[in-house]
Protein backbone atom coordinates (compact mmCIF):
# COMPACT_ATOMS: atom_id res chain seq x y z
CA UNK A 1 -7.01 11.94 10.41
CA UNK A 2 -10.71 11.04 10.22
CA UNK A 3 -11.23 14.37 7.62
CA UNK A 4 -8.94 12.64 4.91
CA UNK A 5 -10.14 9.84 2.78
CA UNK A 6 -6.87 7.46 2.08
CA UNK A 7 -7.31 4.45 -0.75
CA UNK A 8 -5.08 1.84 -0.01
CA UNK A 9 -3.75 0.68 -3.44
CA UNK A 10 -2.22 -3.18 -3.88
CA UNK A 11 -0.64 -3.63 -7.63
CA UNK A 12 -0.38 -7.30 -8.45
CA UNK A 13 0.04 -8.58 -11.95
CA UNK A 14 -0.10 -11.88 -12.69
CA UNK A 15 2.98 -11.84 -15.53
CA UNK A 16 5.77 -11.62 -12.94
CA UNK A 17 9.24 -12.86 -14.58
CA UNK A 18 12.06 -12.37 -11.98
CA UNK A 19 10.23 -14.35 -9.58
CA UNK A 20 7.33 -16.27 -11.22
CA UNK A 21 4.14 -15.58 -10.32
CA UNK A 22 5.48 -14.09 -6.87
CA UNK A 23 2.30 -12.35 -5.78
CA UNK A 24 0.25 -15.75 -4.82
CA UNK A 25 3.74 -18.00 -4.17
CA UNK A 26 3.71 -19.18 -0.80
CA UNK A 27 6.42 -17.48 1.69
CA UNK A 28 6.28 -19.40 5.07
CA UNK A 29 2.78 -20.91 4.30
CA UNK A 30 0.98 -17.87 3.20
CA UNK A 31 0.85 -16.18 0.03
CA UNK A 32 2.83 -13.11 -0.62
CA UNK A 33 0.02 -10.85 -1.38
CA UNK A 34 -1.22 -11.49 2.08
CA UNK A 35 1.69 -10.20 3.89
CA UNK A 36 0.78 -6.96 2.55
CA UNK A 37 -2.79 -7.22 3.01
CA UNK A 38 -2.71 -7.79 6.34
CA UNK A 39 -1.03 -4.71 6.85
CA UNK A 40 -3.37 -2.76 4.82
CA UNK A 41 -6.27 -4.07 7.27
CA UNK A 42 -4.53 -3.31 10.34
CA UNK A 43 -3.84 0.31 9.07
CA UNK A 44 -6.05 3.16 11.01
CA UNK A 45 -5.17 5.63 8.65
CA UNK A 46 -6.64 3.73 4.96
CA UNK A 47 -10.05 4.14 4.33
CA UNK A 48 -9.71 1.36 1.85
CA UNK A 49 -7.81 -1.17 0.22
CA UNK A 50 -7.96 -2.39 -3.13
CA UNK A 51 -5.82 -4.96 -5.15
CA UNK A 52 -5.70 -3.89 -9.06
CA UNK A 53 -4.72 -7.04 -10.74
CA UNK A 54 -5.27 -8.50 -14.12
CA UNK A 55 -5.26 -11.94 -13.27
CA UNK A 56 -8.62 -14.25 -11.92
CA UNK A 57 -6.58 -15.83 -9.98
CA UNK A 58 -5.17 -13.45 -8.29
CA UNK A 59 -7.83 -11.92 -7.61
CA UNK A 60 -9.46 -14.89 -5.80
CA UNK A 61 -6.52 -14.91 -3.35
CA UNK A 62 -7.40 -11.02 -2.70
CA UNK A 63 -10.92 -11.42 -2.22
CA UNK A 64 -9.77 -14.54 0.21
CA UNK A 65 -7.29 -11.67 1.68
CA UNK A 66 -10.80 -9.31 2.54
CA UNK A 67 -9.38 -6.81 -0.15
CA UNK A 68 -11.53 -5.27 -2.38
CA UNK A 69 -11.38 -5.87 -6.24
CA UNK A 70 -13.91 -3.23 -7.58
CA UNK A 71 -12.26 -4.23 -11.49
CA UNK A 72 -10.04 -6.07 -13.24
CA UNK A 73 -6.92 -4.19 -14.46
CA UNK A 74 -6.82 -3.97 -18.66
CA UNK A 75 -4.08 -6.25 -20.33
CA UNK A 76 -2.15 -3.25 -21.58
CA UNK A 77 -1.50 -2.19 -18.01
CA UNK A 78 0.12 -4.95 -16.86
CA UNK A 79 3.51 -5.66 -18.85
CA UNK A 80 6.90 -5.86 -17.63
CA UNK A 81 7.26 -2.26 -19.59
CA UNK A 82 4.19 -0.36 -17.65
CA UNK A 83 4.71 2.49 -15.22
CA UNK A 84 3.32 2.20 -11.85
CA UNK A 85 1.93 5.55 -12.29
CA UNK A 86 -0.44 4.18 -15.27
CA UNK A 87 -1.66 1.85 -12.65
CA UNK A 88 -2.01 4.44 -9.68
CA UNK A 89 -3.92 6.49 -12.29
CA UNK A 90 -6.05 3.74 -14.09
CA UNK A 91 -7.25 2.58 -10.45
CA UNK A 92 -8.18 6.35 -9.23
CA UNK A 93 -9.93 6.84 -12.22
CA UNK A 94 -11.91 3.25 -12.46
CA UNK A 95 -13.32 4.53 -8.86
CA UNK A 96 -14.07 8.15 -9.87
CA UNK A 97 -16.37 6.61 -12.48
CA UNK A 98 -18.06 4.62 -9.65
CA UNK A 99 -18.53 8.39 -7.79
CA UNK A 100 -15.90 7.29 -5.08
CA UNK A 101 -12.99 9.69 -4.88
CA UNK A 102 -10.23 10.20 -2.06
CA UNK A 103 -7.80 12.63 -0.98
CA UNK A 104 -4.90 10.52 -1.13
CA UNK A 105 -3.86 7.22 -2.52
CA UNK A 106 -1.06 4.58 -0.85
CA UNK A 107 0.34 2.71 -2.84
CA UNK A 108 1.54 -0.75 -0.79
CA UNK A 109 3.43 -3.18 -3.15
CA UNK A 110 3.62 -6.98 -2.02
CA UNK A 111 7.25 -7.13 -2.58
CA UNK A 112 7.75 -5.67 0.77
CA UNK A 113 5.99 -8.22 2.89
CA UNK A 114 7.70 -7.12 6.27
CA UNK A 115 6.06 -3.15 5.94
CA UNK A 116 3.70 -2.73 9.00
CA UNK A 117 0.32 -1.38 9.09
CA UNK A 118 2.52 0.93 11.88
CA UNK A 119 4.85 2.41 9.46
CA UNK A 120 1.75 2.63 6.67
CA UNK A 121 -0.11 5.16 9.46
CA UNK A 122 3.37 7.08 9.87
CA UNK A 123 3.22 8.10 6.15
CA UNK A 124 0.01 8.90 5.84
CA UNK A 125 0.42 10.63 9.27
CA UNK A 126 3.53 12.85 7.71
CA UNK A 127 1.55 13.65 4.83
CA UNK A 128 -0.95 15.81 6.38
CA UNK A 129 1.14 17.35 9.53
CA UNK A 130 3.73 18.56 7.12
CA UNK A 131 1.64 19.36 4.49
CA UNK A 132 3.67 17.64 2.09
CA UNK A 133 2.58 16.50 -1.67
CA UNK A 134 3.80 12.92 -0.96
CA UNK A 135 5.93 10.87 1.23
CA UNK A 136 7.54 7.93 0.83
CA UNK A 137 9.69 5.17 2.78
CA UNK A 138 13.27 5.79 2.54
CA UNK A 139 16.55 3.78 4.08
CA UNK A 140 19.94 5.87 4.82
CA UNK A 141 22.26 5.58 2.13
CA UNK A 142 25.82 4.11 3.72
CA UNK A 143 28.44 6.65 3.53
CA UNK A 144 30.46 5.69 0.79
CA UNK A 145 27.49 5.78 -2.00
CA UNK A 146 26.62 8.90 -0.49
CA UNK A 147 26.22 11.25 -3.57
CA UNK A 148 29.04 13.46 -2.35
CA UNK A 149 31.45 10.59 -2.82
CA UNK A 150 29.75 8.82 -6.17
CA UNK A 151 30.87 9.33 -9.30
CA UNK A 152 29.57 9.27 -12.99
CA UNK A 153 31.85 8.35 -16.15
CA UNK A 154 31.33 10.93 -19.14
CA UNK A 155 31.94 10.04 -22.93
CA UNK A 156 35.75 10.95 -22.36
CA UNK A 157 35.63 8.58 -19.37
CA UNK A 158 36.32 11.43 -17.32
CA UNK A 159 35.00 10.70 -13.23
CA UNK A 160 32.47 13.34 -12.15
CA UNK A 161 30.81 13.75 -9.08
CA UNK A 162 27.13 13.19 -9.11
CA UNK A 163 26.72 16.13 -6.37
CA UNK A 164 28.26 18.34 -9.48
CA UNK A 165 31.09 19.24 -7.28
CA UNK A 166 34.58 19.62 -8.20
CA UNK A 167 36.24 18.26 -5.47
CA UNK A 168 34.56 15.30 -2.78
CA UNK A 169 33.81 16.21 0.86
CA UNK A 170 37.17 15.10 2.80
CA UNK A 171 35.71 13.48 6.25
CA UNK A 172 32.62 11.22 6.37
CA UNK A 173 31.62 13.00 9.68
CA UNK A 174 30.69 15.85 7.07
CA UNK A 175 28.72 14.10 4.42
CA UNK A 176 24.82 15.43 4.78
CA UNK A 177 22.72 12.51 5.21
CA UNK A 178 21.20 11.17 2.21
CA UNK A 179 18.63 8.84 1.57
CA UNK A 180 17.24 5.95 -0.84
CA UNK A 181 13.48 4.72 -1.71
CA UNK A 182 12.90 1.30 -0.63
CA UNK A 183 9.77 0.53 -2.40
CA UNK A 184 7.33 0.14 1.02
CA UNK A 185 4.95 2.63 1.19
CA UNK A 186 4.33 5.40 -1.49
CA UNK A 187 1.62 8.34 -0.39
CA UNK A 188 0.34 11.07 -2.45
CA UNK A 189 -2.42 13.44 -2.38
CA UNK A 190 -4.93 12.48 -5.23
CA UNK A 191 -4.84 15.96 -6.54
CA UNK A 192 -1.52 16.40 -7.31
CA UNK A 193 -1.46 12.66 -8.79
CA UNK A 194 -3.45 13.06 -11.51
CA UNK A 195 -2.13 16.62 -12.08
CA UNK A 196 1.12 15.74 -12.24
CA UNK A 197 1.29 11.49 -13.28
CA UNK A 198 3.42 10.96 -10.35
CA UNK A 199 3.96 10.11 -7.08
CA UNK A 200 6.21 12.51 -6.10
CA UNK A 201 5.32 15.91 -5.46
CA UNK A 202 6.92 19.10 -5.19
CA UNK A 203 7.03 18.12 -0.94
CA UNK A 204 8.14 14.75 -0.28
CA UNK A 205 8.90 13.64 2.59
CA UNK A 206 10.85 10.79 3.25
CA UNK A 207 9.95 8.67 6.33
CA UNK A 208 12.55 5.72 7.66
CA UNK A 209 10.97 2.42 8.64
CA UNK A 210 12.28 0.25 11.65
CA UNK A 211 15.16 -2.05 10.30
CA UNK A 212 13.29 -5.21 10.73
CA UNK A 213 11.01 -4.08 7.90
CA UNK A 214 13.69 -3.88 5.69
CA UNK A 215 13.12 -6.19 1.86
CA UNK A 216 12.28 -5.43 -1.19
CA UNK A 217 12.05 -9.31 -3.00
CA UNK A 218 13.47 -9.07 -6.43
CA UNK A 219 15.41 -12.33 -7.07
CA UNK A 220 15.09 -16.49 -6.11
CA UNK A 221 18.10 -15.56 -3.57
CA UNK A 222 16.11 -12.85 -1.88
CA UNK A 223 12.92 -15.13 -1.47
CA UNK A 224 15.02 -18.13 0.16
CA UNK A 225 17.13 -16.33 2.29
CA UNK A 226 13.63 -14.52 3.33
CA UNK A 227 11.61 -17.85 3.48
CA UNK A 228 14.25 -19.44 6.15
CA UNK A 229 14.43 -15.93 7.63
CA UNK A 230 10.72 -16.03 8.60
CA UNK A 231 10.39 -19.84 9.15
CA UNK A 232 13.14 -19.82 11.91
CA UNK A 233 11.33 -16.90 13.80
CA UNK A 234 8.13 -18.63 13.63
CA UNK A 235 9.61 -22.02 14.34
């Protein structure tokens, strides 16, 4: 793994809306961003980690964190509206300017504070022995949202399955196993970034994370359940 050059990538606006100003809240004691930073250090496999953030602030926790701010991301790419991509790109770019390139970039957002620095080496790990474009993190879908069993409504209101079948598979013991992101880890060779403006690649690979590393905070309900969550383990 020591051949490949792997930035570690932290997005953390400072406009957050469904859970204000999330990335510096404290969650048992310590601010988000930290959670995710700490895995990030721990990681054998990232060459470096930057935070791109638009917000001072923010940025102060990072640096306090040991994570590299090398700019400050532009006002324009840091609305509600922005792709991710815009962000993956902007930061690849900033440091090509500054003569530092990599082969691949992770990108590690702090909503998923229980991701280990383990299951960050694991992607970057598939990456290269499978000689895949990307990978990413991925939970099993439960059987009955499995695509073979979902439908879509048309115009007409007409059901459809989203497999574009005409009939479902009959027995759950035959449903192929299928597979959601859940927003951990994201790795992709630089290359085929920029080529492309994505993340995904022609090759992903999905890789499954131990269940205890399982959140994704979107709402107030997520936080407190995840606040007591972590409090009574540490208690």
């Amino acid at each position: 793994m020591a051949e490949h050059t792997v930035l570690g990538l932290i997005p953390a606006r400072g406009g957050s809306k469904g859970i204000v100003r999330k990335n510096i809240r404290l969650l048992a004691g310590r601010p988000l961003l930290s959670y995710t930073a700490d895995a990030a250090r721990k990681s054998n496999f990232l060459s470096r980690v930057i935070l791109s953030t638009d917000d001072p602030e923010i940025a102060e926790v990072g640096r306090s964190e040991r994570v590299d701010i090398p700019f400050l991301r532009p006002p324009e790419l840091a609305h509600d509206s922005t792709p991710m991509i815009e962000v993956v790109v902007h930061a690849i770019r900033s440091l090509e300017e500054a003569g530092q390139t990599y082969d691949a970039v992770c990108l590690l957002q702090p909503t998923s504070p229980l991701r280990s620095a383990e299951t960050i080496d694991r992607c970057i790990s598939e990456l290269w022995s499978q000689n895949a474009d990307s990978v990413v993190s991925v939970r099993p879908v439960p059987a009955e949202y499995n695509p073979h069993w979902v439908y879509f409504a048309g115009a007409d209101g007409a059901l459809h399955l989203s497999s574009g079948e005409t009939e479902p598979i009959p027995a759950r013991q035959q449903l192929p196993p299928a597979y959601h992101r859940d927003g951990s880890v994201f790795v992709a060779k630089t290359r085929g970034v920029l080529a492309r403006k994505s993340l995904y690649g022609e090759r992903t690979i999905g890789v499954i994370p131990p269940e205890e590393e399982a959140c994704d905070l979107d709402t107030e309900e997520q936080w407190q359940a995840l606040e007591q969550k972590l409090r009574s383990v540490h208690a």
